[in-house]
Each structure stands twice: as C-alpha cells, then as structure tokens.
C-alpha atoms as a PDB file:
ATOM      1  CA  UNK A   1       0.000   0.000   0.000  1.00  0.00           C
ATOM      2  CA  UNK A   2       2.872   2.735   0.601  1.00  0.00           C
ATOM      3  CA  UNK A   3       6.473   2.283  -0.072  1.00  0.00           C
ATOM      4  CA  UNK A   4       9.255   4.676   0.439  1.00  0.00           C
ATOM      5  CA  UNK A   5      12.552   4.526  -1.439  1.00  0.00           C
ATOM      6  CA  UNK A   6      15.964   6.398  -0.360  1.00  0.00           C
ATOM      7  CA  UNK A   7      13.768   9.365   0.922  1.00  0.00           C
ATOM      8  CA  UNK A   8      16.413  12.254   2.501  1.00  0.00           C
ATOM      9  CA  UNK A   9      15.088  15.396   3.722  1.00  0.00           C
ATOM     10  CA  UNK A  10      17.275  17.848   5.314  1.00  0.00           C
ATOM     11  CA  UNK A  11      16.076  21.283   7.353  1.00  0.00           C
ATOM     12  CA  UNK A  12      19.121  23.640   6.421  1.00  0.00           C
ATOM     13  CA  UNK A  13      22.167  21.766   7.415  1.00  0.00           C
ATOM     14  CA  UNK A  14      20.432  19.076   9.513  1.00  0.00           C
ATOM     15  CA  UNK A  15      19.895  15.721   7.821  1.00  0.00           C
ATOM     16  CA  UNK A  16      17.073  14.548   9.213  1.00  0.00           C
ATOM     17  CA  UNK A  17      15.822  11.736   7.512  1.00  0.00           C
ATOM     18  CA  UNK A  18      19.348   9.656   5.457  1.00  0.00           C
ATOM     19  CA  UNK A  19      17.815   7.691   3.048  1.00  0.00           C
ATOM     20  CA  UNK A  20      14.575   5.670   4.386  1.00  0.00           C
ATOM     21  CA  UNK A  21      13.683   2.474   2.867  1.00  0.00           C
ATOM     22  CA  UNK A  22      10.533   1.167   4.040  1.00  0.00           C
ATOM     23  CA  UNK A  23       7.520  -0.755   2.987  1.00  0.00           C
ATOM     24  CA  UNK A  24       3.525  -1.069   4.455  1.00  0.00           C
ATOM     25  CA  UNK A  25       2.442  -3.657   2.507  1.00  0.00           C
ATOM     26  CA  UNK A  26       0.741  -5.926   4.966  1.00  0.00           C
ATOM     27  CA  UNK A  27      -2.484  -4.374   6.591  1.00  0.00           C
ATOM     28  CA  UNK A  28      -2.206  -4.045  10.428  1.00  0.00           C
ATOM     29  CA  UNK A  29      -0.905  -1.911  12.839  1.00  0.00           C
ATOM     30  CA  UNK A  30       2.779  -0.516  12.272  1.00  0.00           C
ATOM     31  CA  UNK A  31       4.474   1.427  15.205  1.00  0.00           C
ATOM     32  CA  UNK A  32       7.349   3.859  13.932  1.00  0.00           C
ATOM     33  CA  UNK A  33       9.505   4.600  17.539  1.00  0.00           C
ATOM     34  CA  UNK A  34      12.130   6.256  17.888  1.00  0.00           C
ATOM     35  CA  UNK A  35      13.661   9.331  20.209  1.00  0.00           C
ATOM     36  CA  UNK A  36      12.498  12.843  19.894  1.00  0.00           C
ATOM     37  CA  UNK A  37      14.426  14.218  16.748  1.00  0.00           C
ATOM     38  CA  UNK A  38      14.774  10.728  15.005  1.00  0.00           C
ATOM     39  CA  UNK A  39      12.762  11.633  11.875  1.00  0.00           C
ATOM     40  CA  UNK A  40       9.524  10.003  12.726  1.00  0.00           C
ATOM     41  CA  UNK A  41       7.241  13.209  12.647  1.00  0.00           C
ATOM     42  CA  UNK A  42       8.907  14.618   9.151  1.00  0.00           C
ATOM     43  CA  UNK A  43       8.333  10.835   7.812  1.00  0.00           C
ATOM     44  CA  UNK A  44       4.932  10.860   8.318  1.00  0.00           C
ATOM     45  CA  UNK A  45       4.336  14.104   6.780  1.00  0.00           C
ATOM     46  CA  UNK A  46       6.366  13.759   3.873  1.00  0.00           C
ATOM     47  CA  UNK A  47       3.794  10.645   3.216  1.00  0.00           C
ATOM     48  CA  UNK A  48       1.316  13.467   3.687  1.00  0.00           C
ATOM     49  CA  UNK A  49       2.711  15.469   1.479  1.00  0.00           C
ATOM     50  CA  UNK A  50       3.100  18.378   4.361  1.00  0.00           C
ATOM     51  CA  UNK A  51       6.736  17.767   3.302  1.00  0.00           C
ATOM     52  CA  UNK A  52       8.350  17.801   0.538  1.00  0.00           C
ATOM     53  CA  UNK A  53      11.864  15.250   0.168  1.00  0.00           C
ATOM     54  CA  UNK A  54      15.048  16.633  -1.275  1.00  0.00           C
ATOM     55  CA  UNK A  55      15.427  12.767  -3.140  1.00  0.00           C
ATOM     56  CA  UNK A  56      13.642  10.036  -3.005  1.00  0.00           C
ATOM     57  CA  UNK A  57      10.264   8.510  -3.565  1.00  0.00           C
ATOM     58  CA  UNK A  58       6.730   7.269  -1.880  1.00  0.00           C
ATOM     59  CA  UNK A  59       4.388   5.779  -3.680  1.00  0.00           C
ATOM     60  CA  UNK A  60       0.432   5.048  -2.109  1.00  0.00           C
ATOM     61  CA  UNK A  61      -1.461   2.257  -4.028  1.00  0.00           C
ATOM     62  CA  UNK A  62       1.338   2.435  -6.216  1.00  0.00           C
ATOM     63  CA  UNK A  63       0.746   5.837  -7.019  1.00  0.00           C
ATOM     64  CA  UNK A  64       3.987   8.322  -7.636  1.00  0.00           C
ATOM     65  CA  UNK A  65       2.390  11.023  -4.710  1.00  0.00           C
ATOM     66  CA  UNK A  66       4.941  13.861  -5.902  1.00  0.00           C
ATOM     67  CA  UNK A  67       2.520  16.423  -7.622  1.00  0.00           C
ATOM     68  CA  UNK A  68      -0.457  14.564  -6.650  1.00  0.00           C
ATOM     69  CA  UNK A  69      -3.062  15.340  -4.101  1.00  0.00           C
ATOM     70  CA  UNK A  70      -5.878  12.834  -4.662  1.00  0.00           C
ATOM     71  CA  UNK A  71      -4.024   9.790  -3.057  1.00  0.00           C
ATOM     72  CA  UNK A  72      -4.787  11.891   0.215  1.00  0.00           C
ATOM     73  CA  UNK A  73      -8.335  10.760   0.313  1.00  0.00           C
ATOM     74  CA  UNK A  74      -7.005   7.423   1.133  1.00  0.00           C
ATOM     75  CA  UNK A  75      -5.315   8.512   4.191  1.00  0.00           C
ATOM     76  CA  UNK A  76      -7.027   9.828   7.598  1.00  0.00           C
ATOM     77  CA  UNK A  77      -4.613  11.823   9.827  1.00  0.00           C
ATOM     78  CA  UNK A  78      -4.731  12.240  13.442  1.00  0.00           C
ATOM     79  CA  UNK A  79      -1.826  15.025  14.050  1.00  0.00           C
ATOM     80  CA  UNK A  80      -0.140  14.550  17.403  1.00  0.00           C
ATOM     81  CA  UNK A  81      -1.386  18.756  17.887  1.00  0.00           C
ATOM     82  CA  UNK A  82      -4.511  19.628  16.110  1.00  0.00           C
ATOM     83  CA  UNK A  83      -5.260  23.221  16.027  1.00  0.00           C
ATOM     84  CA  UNK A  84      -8.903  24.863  15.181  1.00  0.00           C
ATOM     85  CA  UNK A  85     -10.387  27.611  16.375  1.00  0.00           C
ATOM     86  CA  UNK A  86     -10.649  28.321  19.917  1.00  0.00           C
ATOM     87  CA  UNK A  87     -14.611  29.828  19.268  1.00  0.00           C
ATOM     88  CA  UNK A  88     -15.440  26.844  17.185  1.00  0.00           C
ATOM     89  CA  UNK A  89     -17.602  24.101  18.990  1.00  0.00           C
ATOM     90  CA  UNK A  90     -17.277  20.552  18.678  1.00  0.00           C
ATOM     91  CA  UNK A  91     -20.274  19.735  16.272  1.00  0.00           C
ATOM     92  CA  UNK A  92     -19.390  23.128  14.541  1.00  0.00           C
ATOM     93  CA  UNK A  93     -15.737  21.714  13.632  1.00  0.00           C
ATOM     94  CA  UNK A  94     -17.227  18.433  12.734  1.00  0.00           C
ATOM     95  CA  UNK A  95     -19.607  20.101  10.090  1.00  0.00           C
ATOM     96  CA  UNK A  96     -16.516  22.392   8.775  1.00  0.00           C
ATOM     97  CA  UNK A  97     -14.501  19.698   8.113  1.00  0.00           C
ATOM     98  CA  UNK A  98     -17.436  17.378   6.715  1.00  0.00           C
ATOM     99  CA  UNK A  99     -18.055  20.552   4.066  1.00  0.00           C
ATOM    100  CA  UNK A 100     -14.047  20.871   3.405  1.00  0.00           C
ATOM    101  CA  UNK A 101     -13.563  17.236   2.818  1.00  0.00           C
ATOM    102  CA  UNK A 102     -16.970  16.321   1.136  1.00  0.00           C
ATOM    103  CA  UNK A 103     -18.156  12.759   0.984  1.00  0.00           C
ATOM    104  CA  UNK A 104     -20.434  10.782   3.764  1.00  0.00           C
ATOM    105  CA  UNK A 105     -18.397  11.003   6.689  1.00  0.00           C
ATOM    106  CA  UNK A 106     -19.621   9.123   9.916  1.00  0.00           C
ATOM    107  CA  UNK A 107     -19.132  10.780  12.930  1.00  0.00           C
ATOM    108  CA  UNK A 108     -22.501   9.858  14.584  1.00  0.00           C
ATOM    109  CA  UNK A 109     -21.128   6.125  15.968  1.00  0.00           C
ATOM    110  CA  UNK A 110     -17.799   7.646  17.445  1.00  0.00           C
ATOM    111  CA  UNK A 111     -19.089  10.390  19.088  1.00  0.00           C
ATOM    112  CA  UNK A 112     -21.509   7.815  21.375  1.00  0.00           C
ATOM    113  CA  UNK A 113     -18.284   5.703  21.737  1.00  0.00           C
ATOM    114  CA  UNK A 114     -16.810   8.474  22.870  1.00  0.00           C
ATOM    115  CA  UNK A 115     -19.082  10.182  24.967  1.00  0.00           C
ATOM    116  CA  UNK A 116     -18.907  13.163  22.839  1.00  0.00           C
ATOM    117  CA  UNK A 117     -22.707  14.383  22.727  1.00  0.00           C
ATOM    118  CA  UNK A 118     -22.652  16.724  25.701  1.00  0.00           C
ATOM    119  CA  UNK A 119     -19.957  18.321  24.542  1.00  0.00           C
ATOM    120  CA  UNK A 120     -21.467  18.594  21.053  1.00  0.00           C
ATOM    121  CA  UNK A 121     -22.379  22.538  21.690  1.00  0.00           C
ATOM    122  CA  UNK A 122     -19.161  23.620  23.623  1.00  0.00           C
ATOM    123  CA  UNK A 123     -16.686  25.365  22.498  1.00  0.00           C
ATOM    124  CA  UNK A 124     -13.025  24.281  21.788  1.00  0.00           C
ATOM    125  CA  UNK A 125     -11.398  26.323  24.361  1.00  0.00           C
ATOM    126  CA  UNK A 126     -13.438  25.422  26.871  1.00  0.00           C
ATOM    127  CA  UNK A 127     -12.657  21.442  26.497  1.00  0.00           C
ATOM    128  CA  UNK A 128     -10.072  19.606  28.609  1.00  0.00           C
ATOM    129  CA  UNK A 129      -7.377  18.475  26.452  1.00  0.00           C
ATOM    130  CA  UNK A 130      -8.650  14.368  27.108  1.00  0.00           C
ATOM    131  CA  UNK A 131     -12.111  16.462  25.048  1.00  0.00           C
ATOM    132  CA  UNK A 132     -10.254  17.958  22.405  1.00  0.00           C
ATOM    133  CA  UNK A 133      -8.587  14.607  21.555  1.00  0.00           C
ATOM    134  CA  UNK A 134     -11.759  12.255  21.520  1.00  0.00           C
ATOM    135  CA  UNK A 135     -12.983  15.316  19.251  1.00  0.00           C
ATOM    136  CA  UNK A 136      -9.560  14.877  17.172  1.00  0.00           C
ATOM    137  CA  UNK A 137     -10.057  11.171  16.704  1.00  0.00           C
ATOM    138  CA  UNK A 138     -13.941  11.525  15.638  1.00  0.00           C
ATOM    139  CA  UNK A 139     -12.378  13.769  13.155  1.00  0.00           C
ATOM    140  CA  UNK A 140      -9.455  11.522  11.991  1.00  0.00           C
ATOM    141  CA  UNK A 141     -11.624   8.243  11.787  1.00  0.00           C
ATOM    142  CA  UNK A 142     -15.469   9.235  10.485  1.00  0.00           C
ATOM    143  CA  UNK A 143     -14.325   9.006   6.980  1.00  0.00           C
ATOM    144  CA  UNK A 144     -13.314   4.846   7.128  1.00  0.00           C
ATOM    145  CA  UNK A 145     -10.072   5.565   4.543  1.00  0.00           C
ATOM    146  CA  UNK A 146      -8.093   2.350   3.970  1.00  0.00           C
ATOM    147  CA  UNK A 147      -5.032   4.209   5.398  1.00  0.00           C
ATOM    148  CA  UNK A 148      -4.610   5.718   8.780  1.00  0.00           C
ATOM    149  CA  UNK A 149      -2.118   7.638  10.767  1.00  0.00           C
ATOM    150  CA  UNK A 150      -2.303   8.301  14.374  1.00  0.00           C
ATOM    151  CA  UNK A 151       0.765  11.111  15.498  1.00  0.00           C
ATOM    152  CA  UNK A 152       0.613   9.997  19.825  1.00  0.00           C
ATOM    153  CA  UNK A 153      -3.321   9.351  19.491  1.00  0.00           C
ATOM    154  CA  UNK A 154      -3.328   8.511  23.605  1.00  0.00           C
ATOM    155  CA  UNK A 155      -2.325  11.704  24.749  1.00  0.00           C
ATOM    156  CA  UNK A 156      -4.581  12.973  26.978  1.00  0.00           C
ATOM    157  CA  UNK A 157      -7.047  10.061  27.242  1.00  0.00           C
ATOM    158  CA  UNK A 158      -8.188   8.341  30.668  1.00  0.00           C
ATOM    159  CA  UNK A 159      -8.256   4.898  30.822  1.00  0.00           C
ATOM    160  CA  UNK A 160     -12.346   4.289  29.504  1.00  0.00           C
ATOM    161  CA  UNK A 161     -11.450   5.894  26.306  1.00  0.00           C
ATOM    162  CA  UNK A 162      -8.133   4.445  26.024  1.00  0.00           C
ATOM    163  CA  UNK A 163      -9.959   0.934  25.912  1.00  0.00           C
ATOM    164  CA  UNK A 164     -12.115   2.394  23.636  1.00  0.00           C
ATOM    165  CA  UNK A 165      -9.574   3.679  21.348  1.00  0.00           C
ATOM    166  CA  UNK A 166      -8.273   0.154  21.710  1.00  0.00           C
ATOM    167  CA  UNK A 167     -11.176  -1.992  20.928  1.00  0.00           C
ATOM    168  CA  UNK A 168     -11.658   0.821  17.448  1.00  0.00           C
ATOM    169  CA  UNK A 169      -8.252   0.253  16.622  1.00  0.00           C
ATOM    170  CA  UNK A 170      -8.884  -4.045  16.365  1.00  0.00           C
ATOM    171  CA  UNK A 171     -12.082  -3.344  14.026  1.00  0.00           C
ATOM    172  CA  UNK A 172      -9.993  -1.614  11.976  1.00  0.00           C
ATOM    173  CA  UNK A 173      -7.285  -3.892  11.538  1.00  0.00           C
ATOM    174  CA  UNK A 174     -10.172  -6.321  10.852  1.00  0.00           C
ATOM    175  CA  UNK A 175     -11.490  -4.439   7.855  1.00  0.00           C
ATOM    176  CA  UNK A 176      -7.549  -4.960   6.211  1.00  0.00           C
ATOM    177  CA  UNK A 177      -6.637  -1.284   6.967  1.00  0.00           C
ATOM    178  CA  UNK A 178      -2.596  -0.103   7.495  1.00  0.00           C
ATOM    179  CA  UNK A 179      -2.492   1.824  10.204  1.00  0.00           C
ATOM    180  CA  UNK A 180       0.540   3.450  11.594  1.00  0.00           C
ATOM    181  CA  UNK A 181       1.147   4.858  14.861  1.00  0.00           C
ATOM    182  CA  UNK A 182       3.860   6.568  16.722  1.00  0.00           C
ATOM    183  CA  UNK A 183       3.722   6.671  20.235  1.00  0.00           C
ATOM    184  CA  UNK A 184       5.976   6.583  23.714  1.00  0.00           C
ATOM    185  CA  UNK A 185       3.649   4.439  25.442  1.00  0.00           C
ATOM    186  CA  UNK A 186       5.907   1.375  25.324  1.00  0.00           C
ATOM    187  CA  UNK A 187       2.966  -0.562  26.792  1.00  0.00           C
ATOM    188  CA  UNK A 188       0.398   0.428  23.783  1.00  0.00           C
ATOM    189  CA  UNK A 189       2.787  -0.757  21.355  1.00  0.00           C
ATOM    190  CA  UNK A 190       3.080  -3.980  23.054  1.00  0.00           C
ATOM    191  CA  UNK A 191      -0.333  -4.748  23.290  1.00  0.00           C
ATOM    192  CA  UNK A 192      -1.350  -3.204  19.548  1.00  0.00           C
ATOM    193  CA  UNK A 193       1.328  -3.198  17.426  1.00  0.00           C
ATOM    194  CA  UNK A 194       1.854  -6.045  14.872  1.00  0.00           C
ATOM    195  CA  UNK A 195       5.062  -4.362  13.296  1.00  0.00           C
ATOM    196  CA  UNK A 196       7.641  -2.188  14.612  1.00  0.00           C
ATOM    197  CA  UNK A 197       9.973   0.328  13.138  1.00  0.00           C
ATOM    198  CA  UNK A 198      12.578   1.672  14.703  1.00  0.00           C
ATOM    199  CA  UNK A 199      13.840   5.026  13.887  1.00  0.00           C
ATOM    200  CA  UNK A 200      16.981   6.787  15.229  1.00  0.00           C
ATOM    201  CA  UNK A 201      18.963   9.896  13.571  1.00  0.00           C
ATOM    202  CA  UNK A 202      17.239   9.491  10.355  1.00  0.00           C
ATOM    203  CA  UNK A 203      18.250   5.521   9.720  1.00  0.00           C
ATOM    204  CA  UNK A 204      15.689   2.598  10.323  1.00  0.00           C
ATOM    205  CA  UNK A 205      17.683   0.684  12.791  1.00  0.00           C
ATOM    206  CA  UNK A 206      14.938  -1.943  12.660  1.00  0.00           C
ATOM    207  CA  UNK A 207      11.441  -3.507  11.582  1.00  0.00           C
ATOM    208  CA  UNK A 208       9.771  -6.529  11.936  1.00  0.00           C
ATOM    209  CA  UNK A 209       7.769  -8.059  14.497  1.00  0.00           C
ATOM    210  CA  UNK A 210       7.699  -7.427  18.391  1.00  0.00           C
ATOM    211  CA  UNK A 211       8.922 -10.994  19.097  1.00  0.00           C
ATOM    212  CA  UNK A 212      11.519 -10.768  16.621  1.00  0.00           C
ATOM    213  CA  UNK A 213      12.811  -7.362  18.164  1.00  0.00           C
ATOM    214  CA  UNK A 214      13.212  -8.770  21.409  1.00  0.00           C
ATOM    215  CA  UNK A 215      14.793 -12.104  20.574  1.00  0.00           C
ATOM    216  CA  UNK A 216      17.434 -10.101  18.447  1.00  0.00           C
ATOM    217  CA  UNK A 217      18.440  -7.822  21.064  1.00  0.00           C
ATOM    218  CA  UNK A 218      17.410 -10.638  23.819  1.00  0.00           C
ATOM    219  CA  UNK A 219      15.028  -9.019  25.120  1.00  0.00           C
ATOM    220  CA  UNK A 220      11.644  -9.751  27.505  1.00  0.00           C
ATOM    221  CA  UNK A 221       9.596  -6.863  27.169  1.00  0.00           C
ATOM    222  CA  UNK A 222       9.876  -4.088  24.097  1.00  0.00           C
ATOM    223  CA  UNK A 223      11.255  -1.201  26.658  1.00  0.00           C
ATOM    224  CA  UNK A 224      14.309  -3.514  27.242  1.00  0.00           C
ATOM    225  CA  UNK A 225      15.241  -4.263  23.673  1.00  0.00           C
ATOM    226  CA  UNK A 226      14.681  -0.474  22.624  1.00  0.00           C
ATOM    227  CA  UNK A 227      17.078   0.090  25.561  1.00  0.00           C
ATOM    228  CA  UNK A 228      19.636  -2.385  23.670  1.00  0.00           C
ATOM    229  CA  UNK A 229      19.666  -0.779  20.389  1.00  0.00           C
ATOM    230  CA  UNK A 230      20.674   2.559  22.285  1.00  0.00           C
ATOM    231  CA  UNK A 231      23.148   1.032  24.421  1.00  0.00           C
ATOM    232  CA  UNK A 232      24.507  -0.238  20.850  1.00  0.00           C
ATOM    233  CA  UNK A 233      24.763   2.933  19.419  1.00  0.00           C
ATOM    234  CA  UNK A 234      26.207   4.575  22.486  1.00  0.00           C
ATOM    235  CA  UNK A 235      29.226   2.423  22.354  1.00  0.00           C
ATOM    236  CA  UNK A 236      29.598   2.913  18.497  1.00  0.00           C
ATOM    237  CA  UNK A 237      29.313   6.731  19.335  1.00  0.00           C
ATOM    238  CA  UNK A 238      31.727   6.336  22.478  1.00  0.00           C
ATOM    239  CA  UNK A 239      33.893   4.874  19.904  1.00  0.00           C
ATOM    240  CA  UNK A 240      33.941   7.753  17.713  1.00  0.00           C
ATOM    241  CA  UNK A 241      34.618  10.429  20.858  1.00  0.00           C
ATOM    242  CA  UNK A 242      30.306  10.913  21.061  1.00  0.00           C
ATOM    243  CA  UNK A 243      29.913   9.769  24.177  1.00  0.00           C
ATOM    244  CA  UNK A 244      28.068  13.032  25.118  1.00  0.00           C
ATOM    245  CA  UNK A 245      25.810  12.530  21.899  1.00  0.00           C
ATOM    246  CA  UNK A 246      24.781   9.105  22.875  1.00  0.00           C
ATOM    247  CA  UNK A 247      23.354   9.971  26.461  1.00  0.00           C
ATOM    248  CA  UNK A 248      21.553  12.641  25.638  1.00  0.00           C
ATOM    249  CA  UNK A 249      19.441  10.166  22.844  1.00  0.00           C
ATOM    250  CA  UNK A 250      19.632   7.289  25.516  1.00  0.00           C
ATOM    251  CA  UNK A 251      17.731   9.814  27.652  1.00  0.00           C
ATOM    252  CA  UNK A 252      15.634  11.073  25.178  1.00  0.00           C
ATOM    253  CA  UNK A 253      13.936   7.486  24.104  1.00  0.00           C
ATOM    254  CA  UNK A 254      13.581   6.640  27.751  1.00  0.00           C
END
C-alpha cells in the first residue's frame, strides 16, 4: 500500500531523515519509535505530502504522490497537535470539516463511543485536552479511509477511552486497513502493534515483528530491547569520541 525509497530530507544543514527504505504492505498496525528528533514526525508528513523530500520517492497504491493530491483521500490523519479555532464548537468543527472534505463522513457512531454528545455545543477552548482529543479522533476516523495515521493518538485520554480507542483500533485492523502509529507508550505498542519500526537519527535501525525485536536484542519486554539498540549505538558513538551525543538520545527514548 505505501512504499518509500531512499527518501532524505534535510532542514538547512540538519539531515534529518538519510535515506529511508521502508515498505507497508501488509495491513495491520505498524508502530514507527524512535527518540524525539529521530525523523519520525517529518516521515509521516512527507507521506502526507506536508513535506516535501530533497530525493527520493513514496508511492500510495502504487501511485507516484509527488505532484499529486488525490491519493490523500485514502489517508485519515490524526496530528499529534490539532489546532482549530478556539470559538469553534465541537459539532461546529465536525460540520466544517465534513463541508471541506466532502463525501459521507460518519461521525454519529464515534461520538456515542466516545461520549462526545454533551460536549457537542461547547466550544473548543473550553474542552479539557482528554475532550479535544476524543474530538480529534472523531475527526481523523469518520471518513473509514483504507489508510490511517495516528501522530501519539493517547495523549490525553483516561483509561475508559483508552480501551475504547483500543477496541476501534482491532475493528480496523479487521477491515484490512494499514495503520501506523507513533507513540511513547511502550505498553500500547506492546499490546497493539503487529510491526515495529525503529527510527533513530534518520536511519531505520529496525522492523519486523515485536517478538523478533526482542529475541534479536534478547530481550523480555519491548522497553528492554529499545534500551539495547541505544546502548549499541552509544558504544559505536563512544567509539567515535560521542559519548556526550549518545546519552543525551539514551535519555531522550527513555
């Protein structure tokens, strides 16, 4: 469904991404980890198209997306910050984006998951942020695209709507969708993820399974093994007079 060859994007004289091969051929749910600055965010929106690559290509149901824009109505996006107007209410923002995007959006089912109706007639800046991002997901998910992308879709939410999230997350996997997530809850990825890619100073230092990650870096638990593939990288940096370098990203991913 998407592939990415030798993508390298670059922000002035920072390399950010070096490169990225990757493939999301095989529907299920794909984490992309890595430490703060690791490329993950700039990935995802360069399959957006929010970003444009210095080289390199992506292709979406084999579709070249350089120049393109309709391959986007394949794709929902849940941004990690989503920002709307502060005066806007909840069913207002629905209805703008329902007229902006078009088609026969369903919103109706995931705002009674959610609990939304309430808060149907408030507005946006009155909401608790745990609000704003049940209002987010309604948004990213009422338009059932094959494709989805979550940018840290947990923040915020207590534990009822977590398990809700959950248990919408499994349906969708069960309709065939690809649906990639980054996140730094160690123990969502555990329990969700069926592939994980590791990102770290714009290389993929790793995908594949979870069980495969952990018996590589002998590992029990996916914390542990992330932990390994730091350490690794801290000696190679220690090696090259980094040693500095490689704490601060140990202590960024933990």
């Amino acid at each position: 469904m998407i592939t990415i060859e030798k993508l390298k994007k670059s922000f002035g004289s920072q390399e950010v991404l070096k490169g990225i091969n990757l493939e999301f051929q095989r529907p299920g749910i794909t984490a992309i980890l890595g430490p703060n600055g690791s490329g993950k965010t700039t990935l995802i929106k360069s399959i957006l198209g929010m970003v444009l690559p210095d080289k390199g290509r992506i292709r979406v149901g084999g579709e070249d997306v350089k120049g393109g824009w309709a391959y986007r109505r394949q794709i929902d996006y849940l941004p990690q910050i989503a920002r709307f107007p502060e005066n806007l209410t909840v069913q207002e923002l629905i209805r703008m984006i329902r007229d902006l995007r078009g088609g026969r959006p369903d919103a109706e089912h995931l705002i009674r998951r959610f609990g939304l109706g309430p808060f149907l007639g408030k507005r946006l800046g009155n909401l608790s942020g745990g609000t704003r991002q049940k209002a987010n997901i309604v948004l990213a998910l009422m338009y059932d695209s094959p494709v989805l992308i979550l940018d840290e879709p947990t923040s915020g939410l207590d534990p009822v709507a977590m398990l809700r999230l959950k248990e919408l997350l499994r349906q969708e996997k069960e309709k065939g969708k690809h649906i990639i997530v980054t996140t730094h809850i160690m123990g969502f990825v555990e329990e969700m993820a069926d592939e994980v890619v590791f990102l770290l100073e714009g290389h993929i230092h790793f995908q594949g399974g979870l069980q495969e990650l952990k018996e590589k870096y002998g590992a029990n638990s996916l914390e542990l093994a992330i932990a390994r593939i730091l350490q690794q990288e801290e000696l190679g940096f220690k090696a090259n007079g980094h040693g500095e370098k490689a704490a601060a990203l140990v202590l960024k991913a933990l």
